[in-house]
PDB file of N, CA and C in Angstrom:
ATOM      1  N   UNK A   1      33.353 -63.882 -30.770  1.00  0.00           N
ATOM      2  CA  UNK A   1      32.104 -64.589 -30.601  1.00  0.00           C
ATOM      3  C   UNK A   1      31.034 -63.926 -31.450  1.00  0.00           C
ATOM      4  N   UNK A   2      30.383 -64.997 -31.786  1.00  0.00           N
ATOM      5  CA  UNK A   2      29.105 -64.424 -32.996  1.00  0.00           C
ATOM      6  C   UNK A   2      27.815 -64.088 -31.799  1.00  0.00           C
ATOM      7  N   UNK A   3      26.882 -63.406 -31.780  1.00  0.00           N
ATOM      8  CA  UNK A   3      25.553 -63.939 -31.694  1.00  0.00           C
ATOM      9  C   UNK A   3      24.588 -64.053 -32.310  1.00  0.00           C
ATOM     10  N   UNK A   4      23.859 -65.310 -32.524  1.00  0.00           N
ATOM     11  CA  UNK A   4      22.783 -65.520 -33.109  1.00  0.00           C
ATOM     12  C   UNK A   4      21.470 -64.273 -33.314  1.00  0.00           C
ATOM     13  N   UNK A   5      20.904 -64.375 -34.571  1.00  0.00           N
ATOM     14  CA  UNK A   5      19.643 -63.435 -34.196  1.00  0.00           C
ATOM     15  C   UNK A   5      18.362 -64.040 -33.517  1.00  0.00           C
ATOM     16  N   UNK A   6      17.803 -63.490 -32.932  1.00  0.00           N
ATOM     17  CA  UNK A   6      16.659 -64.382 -31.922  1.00  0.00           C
ATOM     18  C   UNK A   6      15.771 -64.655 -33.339  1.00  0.00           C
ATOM     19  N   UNK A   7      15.076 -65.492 -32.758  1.00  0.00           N
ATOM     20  CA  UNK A   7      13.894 -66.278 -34.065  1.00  0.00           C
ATOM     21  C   UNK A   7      12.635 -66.074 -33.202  1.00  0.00           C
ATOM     22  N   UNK A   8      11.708 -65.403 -33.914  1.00  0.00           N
ATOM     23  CA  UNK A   8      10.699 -64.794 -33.967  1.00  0.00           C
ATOM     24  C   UNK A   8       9.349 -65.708 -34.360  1.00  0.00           C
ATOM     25  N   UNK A   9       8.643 -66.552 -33.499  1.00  0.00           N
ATOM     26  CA  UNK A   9       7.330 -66.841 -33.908  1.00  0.00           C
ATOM     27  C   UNK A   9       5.967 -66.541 -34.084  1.00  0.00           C
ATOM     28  N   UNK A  10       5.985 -67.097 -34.988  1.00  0.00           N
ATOM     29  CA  UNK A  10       4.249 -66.168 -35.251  1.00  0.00           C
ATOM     30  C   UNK A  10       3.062 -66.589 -33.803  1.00  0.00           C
ATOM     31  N   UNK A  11       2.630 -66.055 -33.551  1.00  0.00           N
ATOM     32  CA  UNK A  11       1.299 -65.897 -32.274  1.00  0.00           C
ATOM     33  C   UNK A  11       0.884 -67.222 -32.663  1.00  0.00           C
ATOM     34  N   UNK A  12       0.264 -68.209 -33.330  1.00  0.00           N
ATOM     35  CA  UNK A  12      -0.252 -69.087 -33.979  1.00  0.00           C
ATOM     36  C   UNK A  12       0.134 -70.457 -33.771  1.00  0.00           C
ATOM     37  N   UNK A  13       1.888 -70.207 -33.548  1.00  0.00           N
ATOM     38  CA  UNK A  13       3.068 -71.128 -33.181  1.00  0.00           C
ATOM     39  C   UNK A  13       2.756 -71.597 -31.886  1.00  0.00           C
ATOM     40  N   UNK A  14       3.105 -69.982 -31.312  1.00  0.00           N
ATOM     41  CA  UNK A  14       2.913 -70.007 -29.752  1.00  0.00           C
ATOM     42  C   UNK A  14       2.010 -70.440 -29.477  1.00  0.00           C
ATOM     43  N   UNK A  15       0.770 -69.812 -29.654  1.00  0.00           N
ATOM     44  CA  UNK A  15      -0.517 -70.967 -28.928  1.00  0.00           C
ATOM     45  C   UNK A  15      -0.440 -72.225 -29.204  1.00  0.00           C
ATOM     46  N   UNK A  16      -0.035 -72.586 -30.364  1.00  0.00           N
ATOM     47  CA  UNK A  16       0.203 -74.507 -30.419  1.00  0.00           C
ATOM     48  C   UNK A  16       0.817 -74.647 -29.689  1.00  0.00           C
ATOM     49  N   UNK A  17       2.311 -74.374 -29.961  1.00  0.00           N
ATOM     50  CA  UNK A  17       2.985 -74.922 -28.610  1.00  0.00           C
ATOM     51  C   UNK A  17       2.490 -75.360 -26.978  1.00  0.00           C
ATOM     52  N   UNK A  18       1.746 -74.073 -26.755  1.00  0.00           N
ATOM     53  CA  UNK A  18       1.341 -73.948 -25.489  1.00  0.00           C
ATOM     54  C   UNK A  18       0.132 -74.893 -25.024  1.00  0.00           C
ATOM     55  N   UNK A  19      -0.585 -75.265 -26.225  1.00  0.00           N
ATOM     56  CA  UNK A  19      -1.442 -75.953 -26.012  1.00  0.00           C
ATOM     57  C   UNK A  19      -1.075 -77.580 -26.269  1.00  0.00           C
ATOM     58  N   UNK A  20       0.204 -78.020 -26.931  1.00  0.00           N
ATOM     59  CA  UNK A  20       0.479 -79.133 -27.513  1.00  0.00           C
ATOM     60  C   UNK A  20       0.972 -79.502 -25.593  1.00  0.00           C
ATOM     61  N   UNK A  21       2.280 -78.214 -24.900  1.00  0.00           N
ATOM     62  CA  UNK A  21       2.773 -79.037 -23.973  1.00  0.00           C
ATOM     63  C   UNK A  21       1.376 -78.700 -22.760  1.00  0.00           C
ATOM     64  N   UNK A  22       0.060 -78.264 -22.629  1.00  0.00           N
ATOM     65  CA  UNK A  22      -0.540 -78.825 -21.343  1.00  0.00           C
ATOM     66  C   UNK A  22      -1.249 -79.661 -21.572  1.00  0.00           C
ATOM     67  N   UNK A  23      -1.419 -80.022 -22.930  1.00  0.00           N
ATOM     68  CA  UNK A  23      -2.224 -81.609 -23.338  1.00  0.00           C
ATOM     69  C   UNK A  23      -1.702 -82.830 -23.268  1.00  0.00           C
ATOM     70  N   UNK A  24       0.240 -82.355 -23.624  1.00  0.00           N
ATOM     71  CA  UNK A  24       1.111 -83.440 -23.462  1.00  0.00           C
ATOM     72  C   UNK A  24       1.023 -84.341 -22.437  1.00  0.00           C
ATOM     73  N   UNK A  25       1.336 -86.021 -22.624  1.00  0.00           N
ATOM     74  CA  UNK A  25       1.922 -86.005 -21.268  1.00  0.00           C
ATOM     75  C   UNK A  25       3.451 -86.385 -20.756  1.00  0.00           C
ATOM     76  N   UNK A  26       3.825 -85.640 -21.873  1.00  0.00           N
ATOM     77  CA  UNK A  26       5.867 -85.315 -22.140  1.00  0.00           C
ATOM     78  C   UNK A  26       5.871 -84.345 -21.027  1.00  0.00           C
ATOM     79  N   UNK A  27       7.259 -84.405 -20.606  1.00  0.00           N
ATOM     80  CA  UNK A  27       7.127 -83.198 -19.830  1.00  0.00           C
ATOM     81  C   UNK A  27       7.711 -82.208 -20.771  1.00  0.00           C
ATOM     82  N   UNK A  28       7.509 -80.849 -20.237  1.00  0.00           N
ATOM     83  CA  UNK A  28       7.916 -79.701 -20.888  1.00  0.00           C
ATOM     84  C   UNK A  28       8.956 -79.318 -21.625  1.00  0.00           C
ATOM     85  N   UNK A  29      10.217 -79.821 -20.924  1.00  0.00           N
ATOM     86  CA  UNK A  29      11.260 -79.678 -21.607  1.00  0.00           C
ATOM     87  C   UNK A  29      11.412 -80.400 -22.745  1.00  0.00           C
ATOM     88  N   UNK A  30      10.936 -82.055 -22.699  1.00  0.00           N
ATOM     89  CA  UNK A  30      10.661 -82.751 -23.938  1.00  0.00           C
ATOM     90  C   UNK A  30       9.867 -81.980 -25.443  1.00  0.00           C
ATOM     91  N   UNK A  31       9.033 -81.670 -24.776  1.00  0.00           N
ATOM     92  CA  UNK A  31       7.622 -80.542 -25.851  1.00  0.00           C
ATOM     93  C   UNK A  31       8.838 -79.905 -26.345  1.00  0.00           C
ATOM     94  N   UNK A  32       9.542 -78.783 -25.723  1.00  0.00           N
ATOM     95  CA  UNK A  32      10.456 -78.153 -26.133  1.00  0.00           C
ATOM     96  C   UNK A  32      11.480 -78.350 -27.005  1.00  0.00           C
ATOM     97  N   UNK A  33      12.397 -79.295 -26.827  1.00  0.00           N
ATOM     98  CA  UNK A  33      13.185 -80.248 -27.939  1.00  0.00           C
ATOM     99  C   UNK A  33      12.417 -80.399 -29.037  1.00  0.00           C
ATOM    100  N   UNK A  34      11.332 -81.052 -28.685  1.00  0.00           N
ATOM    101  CA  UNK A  34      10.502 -81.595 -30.178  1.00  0.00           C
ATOM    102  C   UNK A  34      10.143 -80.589 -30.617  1.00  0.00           C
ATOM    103  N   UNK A  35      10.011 -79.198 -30.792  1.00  0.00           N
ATOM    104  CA  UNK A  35       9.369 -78.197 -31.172  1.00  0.00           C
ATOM    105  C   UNK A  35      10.656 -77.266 -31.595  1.00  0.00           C
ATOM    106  N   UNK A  36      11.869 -78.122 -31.315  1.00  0.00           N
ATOM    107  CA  UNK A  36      12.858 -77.086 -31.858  1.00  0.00           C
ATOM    108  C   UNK A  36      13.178 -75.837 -30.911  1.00  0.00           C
ATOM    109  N   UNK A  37      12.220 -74.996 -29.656  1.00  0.00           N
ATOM    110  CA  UNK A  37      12.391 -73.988 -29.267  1.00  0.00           C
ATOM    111  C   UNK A  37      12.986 -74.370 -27.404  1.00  0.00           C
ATOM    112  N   UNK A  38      13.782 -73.215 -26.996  1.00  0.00           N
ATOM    113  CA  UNK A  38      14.251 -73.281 -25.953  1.00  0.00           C
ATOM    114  C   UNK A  38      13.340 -73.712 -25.061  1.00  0.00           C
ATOM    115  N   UNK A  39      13.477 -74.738 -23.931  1.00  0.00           N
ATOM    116  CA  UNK A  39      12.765 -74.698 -22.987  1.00  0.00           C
ATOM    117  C   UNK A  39      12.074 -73.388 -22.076  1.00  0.00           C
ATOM    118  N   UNK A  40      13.079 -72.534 -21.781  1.00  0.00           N
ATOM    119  CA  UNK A  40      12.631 -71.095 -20.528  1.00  0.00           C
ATOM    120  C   UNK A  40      11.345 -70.666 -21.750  1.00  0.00           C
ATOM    121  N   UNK A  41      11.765 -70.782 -22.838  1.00  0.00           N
ATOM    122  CA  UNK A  41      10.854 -69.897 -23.565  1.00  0.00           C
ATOM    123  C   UNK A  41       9.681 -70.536 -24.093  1.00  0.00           C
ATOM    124  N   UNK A  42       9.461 -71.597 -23.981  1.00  0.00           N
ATOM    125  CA  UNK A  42       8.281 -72.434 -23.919  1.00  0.00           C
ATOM    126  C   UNK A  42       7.482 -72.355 -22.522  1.00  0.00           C
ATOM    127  N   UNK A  43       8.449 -72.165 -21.261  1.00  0.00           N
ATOM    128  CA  UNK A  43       7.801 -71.658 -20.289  1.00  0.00           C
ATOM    129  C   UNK A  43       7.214 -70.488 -19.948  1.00  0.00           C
ATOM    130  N   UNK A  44       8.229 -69.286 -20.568  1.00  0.00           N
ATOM    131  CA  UNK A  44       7.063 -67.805 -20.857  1.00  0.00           C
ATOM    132  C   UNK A  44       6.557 -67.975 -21.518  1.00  0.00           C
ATOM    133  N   UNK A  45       5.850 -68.549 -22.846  1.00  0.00           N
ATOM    134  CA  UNK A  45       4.677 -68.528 -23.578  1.00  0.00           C
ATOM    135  C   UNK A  45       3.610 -69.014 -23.167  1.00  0.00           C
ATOM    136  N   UNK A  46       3.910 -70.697 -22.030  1.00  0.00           N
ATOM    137  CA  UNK A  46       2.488 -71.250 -20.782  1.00  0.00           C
ATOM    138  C   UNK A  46       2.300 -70.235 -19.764  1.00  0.00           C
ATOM    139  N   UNK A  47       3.134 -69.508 -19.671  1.00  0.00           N
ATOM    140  CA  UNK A  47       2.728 -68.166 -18.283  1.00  0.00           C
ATOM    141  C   UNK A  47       1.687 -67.438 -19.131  1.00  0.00           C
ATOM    142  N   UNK A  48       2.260 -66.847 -20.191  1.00  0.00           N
ATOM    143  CA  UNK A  48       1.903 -65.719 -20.884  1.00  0.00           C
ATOM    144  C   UNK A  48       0.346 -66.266 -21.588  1.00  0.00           C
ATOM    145  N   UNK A  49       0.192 -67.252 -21.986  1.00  0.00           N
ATOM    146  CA  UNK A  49      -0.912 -67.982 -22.953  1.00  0.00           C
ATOM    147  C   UNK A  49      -1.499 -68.537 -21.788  1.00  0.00           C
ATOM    148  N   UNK A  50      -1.490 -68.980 -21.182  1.00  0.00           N
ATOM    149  CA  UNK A  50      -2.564 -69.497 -19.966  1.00  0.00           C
ATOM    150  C   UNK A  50      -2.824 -68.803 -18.377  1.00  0.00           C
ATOM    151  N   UNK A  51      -2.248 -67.456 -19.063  1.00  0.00           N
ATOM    152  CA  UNK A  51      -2.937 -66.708 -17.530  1.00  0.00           C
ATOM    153  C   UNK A  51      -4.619 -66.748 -17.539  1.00  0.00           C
ATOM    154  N   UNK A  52      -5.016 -66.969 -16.716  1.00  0.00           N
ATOM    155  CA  UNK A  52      -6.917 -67.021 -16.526  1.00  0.00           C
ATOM    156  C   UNK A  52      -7.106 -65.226 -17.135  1.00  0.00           C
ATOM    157  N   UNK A  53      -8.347 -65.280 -17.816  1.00  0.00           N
ATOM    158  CA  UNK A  53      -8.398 -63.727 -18.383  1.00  0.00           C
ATOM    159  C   UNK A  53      -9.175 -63.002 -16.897  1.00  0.00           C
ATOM    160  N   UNK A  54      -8.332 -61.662 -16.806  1.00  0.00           N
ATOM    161  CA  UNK A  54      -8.913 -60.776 -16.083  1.00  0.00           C
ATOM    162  C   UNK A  54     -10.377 -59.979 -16.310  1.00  0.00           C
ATOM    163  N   UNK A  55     -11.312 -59.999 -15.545  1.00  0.00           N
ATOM    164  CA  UNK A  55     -12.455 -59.500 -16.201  1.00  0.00           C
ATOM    165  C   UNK A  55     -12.493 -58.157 -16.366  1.00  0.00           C
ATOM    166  N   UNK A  56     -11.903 -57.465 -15.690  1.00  0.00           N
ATOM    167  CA  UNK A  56     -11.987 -55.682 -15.951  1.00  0.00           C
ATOM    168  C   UNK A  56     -10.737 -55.455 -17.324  1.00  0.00           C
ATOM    169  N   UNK A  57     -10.354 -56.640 -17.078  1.00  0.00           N
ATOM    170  CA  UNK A  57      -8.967 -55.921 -18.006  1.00  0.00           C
ATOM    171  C   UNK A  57      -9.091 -56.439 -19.866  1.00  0.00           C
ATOM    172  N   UNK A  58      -8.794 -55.888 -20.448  1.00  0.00           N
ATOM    173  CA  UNK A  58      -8.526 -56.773 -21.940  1.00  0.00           C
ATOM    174  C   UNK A  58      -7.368 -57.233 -22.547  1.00  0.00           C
ATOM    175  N   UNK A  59      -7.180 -58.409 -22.594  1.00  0.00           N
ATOM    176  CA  UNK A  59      -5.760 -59.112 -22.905  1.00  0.00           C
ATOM    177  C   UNK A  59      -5.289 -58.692 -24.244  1.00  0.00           C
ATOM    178  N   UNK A  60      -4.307 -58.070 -24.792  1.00  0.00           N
ATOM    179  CA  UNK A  60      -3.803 -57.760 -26.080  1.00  0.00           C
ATOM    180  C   UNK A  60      -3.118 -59.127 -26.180  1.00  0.00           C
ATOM    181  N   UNK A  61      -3.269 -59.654 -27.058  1.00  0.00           N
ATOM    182  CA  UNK A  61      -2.249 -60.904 -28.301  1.00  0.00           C
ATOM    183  C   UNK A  61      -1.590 -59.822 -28.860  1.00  0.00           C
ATOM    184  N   UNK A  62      -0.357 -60.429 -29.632  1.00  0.00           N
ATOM    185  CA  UNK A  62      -0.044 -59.872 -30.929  1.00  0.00           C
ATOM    186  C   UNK A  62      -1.610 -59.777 -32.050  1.00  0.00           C
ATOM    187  N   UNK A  63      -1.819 -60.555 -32.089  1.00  0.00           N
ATOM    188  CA  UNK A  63      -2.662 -60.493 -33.591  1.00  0.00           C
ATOM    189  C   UNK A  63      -3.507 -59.028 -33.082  1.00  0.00           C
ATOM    190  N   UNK A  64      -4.331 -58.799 -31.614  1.00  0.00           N
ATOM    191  CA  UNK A  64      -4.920 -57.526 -31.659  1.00  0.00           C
ATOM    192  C   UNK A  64      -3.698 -56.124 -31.926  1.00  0.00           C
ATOM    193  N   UNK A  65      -2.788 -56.185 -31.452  1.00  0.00           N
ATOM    194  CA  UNK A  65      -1.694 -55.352 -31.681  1.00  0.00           C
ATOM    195  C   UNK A  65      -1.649 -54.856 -33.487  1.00  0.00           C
ATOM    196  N   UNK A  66      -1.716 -55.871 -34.155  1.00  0.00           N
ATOM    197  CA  UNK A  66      -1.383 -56.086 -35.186  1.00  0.00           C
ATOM    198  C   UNK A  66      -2.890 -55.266 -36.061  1.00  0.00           C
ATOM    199  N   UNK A  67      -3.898 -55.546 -35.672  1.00  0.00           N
ATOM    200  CA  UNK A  67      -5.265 -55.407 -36.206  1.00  0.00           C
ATOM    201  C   UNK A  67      -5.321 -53.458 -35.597  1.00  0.00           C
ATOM    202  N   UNK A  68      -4.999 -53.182 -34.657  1.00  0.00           N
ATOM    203  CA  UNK A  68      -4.777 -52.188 -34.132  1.00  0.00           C
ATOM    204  C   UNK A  68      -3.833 -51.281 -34.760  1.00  0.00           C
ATOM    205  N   UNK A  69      -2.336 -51.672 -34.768  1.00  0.00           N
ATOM    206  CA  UNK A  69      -1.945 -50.880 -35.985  1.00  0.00           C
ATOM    207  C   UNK A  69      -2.201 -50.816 -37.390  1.00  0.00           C
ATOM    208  N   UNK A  70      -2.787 -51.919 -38.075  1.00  0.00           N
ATOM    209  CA  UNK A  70      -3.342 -51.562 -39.056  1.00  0.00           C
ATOM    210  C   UNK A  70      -4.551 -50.632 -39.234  1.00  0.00           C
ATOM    211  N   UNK A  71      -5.067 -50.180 -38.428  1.00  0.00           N
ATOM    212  CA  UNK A  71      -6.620 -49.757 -38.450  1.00  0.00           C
ATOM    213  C   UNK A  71      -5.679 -48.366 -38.263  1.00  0.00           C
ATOM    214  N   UNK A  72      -4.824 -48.270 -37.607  1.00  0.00           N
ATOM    215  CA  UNK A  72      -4.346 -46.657 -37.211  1.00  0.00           C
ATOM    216  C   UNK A  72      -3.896 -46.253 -38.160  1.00  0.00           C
ATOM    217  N   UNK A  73      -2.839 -47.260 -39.186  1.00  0.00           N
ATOM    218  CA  UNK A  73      -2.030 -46.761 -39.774  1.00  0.00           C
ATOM    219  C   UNK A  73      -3.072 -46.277 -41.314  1.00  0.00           C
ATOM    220  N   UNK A  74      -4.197 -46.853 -41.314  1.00  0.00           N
ATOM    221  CA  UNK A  74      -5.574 -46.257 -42.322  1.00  0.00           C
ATOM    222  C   UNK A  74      -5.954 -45.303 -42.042  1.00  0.00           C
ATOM    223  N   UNK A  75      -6.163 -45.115 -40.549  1.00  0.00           N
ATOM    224  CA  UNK A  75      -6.697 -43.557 -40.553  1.00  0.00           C
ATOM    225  C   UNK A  75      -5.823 -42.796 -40.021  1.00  0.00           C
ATOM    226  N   UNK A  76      -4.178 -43.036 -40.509  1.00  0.00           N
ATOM    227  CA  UNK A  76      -3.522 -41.602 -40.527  1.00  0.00           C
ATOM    228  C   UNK A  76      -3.336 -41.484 -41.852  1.00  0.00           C
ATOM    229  N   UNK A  77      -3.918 -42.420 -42.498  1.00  0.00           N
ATOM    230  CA  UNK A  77      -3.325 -42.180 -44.178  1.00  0.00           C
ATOM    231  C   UNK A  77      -4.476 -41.223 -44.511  1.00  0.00           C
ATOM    232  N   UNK A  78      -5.752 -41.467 -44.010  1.00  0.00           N
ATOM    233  CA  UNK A  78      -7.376 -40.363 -44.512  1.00  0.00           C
ATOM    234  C   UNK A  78      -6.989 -39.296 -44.157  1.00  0.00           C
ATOM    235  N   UNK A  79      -6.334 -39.349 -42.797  1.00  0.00           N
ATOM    236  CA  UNK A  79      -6.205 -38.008 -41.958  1.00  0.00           C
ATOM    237  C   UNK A  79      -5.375 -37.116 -42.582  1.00  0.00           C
ATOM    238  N   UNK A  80      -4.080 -37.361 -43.317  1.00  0.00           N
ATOM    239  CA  UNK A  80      -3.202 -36.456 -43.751  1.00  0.00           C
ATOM    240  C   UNK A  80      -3.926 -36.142 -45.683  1.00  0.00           C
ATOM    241  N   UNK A  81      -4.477 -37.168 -45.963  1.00  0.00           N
ATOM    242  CA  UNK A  81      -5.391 -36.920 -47.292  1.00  0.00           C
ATOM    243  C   UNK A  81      -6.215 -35.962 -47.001  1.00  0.00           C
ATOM    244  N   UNK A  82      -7.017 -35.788 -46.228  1.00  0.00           N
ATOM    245  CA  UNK A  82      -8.049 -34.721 -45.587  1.00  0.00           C
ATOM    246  C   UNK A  82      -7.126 -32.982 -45.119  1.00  0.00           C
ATOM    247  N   UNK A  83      -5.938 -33.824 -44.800  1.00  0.00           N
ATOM    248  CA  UNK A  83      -5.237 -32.191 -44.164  1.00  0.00           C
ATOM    249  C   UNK A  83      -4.976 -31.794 -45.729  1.00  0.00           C
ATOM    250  N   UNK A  84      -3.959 -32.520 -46.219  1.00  0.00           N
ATOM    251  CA  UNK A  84      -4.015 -31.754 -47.911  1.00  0.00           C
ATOM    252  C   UNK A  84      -4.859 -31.089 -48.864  1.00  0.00           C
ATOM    253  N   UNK A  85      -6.125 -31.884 -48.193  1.00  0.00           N
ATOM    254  CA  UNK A  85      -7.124 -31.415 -49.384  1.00  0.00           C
ATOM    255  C   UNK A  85      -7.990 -30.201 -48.780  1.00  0.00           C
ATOM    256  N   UNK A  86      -7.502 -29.552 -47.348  1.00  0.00           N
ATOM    257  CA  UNK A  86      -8.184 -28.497 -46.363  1.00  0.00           C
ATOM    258  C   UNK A  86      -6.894 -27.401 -46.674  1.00  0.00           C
ATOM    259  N   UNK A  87      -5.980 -28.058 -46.938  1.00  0.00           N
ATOM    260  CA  UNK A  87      -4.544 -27.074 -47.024  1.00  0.00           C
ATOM    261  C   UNK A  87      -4.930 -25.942 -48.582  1.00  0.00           C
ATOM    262  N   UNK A  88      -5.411 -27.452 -49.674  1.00  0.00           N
ATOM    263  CA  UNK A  88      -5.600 -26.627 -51.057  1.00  0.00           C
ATOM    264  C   UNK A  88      -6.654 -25.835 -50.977  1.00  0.00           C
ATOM    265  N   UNK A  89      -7.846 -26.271 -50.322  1.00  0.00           N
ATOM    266  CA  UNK A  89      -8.853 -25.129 -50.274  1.00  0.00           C
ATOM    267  C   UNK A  89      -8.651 -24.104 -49.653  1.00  0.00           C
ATOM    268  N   UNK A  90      -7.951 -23.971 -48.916  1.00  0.00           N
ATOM    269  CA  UNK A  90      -7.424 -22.515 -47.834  1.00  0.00           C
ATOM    270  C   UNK A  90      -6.977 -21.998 -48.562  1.00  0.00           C
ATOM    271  N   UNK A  91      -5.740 -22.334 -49.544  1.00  0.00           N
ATOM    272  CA  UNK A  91      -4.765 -21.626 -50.374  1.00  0.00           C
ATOM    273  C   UNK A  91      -6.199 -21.389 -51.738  1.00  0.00           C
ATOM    274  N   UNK A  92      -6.953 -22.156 -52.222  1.00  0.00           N
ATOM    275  CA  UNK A  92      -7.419 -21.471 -52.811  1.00  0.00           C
ATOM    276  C   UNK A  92      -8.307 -20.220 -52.615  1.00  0.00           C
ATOM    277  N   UNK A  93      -9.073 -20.342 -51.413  1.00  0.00           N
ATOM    278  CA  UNK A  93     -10.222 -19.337 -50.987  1.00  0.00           C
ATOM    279  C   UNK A  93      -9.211 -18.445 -50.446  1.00  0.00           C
ATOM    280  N   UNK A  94      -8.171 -18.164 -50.278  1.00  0.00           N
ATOM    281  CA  UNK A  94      -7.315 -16.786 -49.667  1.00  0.00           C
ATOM    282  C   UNK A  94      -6.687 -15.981 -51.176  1.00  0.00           C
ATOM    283  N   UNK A  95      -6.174 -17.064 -51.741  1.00  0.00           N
ATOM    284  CA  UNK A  95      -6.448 -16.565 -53.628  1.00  0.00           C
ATOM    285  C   UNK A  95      -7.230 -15.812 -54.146  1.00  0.00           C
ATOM    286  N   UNK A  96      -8.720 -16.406 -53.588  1.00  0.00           N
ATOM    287  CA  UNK A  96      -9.699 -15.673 -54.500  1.00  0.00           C
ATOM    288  C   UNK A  96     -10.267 -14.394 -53.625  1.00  0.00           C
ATOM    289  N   UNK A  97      -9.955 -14.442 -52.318  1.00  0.00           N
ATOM    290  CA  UNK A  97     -10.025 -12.784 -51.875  1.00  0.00           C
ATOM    291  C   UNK A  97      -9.519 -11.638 -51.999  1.00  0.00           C
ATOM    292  N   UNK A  98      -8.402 -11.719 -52.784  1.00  0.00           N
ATOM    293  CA  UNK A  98      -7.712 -10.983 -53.202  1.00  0.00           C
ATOM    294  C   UNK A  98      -7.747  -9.949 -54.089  1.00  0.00           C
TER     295      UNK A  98
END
């Protein structure tokens, strides 16, 4: 037996979807067919995309995930530019005490 690799949609997908089946007036599983994607999993994306937002809490999407590791992965790139360039001045000022 083979298994398939799962198929991966972009955040963008999902909210259409989610918003195409509570506007519909198909039922869900229909939305689903027409959209090509499994039914269960059209149903975790209306759980997941239409929970009411919590007010103490902050909802991560992918896209903040995404905006988040990019912003980190910039300032570990300064951060290790900055350690190198604290590394050469050490090695130089212990040089010149000599």
């Amino acid at each position: 037996m083979s298994q398939e690799k799962a198929k991966t949609y972009s955040a963008e997908f999902r909210e259409s979807a989610v918003k195409l089946a509570n506007e519909s007036d198909k039922p869900i599983a229909q939305t689903a067919r027409d959209l090509g994607v499994n039914e269960n999993t059209l149903h975790t994306w209306i759980n997941k995309y239409s929970r009411p937002l919590a007010q103490d809490k902050t909802v991560r999407t992918d896209d903040h995930l995404y905006e988040e590791l990019k912003r980190l992965k910039k300032e570990n790139a300064r951060l290790i530019e900055e350690r190198d360039l604290l590394k050469k001045a050490a090695a130089y000022f212990a040089k010149e005490q000599r």
